[in-house]
Protein backbone atom coordinates (compact mmCIF):
# COMPACT_ATOMS: atom_id res chain seq x y z
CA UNK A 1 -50.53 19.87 55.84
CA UNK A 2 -53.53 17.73 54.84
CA UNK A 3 -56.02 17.27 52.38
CA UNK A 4 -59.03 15.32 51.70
CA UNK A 5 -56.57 13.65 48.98
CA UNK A 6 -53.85 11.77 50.00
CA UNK A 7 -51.43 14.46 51.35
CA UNK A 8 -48.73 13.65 53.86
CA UNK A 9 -48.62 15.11 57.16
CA UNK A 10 -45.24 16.99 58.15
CA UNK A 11 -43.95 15.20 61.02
CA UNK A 12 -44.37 18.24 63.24
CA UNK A 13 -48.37 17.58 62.74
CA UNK A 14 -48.50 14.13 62.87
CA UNK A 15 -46.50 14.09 66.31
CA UNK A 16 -49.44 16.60 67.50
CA UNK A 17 -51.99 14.70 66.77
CA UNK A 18 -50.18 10.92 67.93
CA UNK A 19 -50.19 13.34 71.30
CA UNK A 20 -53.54 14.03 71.21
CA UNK A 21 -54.86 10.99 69.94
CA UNK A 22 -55.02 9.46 73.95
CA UNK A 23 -56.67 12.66 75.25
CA UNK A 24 -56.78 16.43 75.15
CA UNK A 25 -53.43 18.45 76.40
CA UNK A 26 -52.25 21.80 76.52
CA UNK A 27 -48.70 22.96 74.37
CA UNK A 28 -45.98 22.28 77.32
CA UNK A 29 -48.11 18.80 77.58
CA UNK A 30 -48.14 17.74 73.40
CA UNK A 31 -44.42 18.94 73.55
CA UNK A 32 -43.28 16.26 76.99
CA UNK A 33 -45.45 13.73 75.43
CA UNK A 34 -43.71 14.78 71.82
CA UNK A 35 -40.53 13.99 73.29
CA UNK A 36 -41.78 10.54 75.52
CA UNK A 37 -43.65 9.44 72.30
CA UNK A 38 -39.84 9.98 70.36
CA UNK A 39 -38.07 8.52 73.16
CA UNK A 40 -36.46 11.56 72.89
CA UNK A 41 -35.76 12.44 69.67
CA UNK A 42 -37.90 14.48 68.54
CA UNK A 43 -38.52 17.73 70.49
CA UNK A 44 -40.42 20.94 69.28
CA UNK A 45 -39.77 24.32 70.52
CA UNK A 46 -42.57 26.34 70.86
CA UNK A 47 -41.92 28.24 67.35
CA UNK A 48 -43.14 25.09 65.53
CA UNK A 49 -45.55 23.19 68.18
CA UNK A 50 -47.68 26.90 67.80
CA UNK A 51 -47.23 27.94 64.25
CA UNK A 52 -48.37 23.84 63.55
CA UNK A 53 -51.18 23.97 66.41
CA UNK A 54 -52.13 27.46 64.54
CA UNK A 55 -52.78 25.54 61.18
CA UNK A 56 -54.04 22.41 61.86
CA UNK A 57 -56.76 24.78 63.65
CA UNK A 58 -57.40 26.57 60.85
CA UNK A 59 -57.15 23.17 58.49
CA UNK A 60 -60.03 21.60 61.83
CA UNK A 61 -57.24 19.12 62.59
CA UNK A 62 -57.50 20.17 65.88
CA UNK A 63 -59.91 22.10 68.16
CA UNK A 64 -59.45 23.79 71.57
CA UNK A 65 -60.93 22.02 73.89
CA UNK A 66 -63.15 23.74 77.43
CA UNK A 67 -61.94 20.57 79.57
CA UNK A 68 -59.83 21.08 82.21
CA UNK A 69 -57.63 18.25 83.52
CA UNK A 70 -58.02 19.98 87.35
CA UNK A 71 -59.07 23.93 87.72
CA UNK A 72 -57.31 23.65 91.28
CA UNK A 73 -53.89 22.47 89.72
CA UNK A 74 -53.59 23.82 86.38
CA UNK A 75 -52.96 27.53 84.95
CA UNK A 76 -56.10 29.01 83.85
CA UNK A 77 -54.94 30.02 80.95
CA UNK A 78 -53.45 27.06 78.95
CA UNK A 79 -55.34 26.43 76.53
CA UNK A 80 -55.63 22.60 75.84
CA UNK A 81 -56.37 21.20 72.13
CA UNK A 82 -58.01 18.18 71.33
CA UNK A 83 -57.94 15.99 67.85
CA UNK A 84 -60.91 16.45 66.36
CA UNK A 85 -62.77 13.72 63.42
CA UNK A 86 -60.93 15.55 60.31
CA UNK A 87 -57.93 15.03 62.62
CA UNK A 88 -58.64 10.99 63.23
CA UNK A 89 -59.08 10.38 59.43
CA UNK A 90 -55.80 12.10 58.92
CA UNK A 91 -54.29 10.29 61.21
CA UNK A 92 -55.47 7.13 60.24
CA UNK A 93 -54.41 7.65 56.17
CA UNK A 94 -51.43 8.72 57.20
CA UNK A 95 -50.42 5.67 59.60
CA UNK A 96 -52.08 3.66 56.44
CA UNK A 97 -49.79 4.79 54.31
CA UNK A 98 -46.85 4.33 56.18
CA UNK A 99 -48.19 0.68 57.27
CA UNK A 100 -48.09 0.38 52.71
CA UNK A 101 -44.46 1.84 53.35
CA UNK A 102 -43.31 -0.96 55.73
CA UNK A 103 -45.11 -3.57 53.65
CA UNK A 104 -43.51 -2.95 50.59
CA UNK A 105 -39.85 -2.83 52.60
CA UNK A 106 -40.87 -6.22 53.79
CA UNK A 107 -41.60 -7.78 50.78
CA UNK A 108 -38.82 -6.63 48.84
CA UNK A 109 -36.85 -7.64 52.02
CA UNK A 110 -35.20 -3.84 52.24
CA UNK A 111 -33.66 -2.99 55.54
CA UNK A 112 -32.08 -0.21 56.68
CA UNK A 113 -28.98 -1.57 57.59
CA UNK A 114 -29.23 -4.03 54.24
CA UNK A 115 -29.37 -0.77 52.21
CA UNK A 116 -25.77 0.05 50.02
CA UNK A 117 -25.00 3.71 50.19
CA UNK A 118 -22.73 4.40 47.14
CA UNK A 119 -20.12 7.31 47.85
């Protein structure tokens, strides 16, 4: 998961908290916005989206949140999850380091479709 060192994310983590990053949501909401964030194609079953939500609770990525979007509309009992300041500064080294990532592509002038895959 994350550290206070430089650890990566898994993607399944950083996609949860990209979701949450624009405002609390419960798990069928971080999975649609998953998918709309992915255009697509990434999408989590629940397996993963809970077993990640699970531990980036326990690792205070995350935080259940007592907002409700609209008592009269929603299901009393989803449980919506917000990102909580542990989760910002992961989020922020993480999209750091990939920003070094793309950097370094761009100076060395590496390209996907420039790369040469031997076979």
């Amino acid at each position: 998961m994350a550290n206070k060192n430089k650890s990566t994310l898994t993607p399944a983590v950083l996609h949860i908290l990209l979701a949450l990053s624009n405002g609390d949501k419960h798990g069928y909401g971080i999975m649609k916005q998953v998918e709309s964030d992915s255009n697509g194609k990434v999408k989590m079953g629940p397996g993963t989206l809970y077993g990640s939500i699970n531990r980036m609770i326990e690792a205070g990525l995350i935080i259940e949140s007592d907002k409700k979007i609209d008592s009269n509309l929603d299901d009393e009992r989803r449980i919506y999850y917000k990102i909580s300041g542990e989760g910002k500064k992961a989020l922020e080294a993480e999209l750091d380091r990939y920003r070094e990532v793309v950097s370094v592509a761009k100076k060395i002038n590496i390209f996907p479709e420039k790369i040469a895959y031997e076979s």
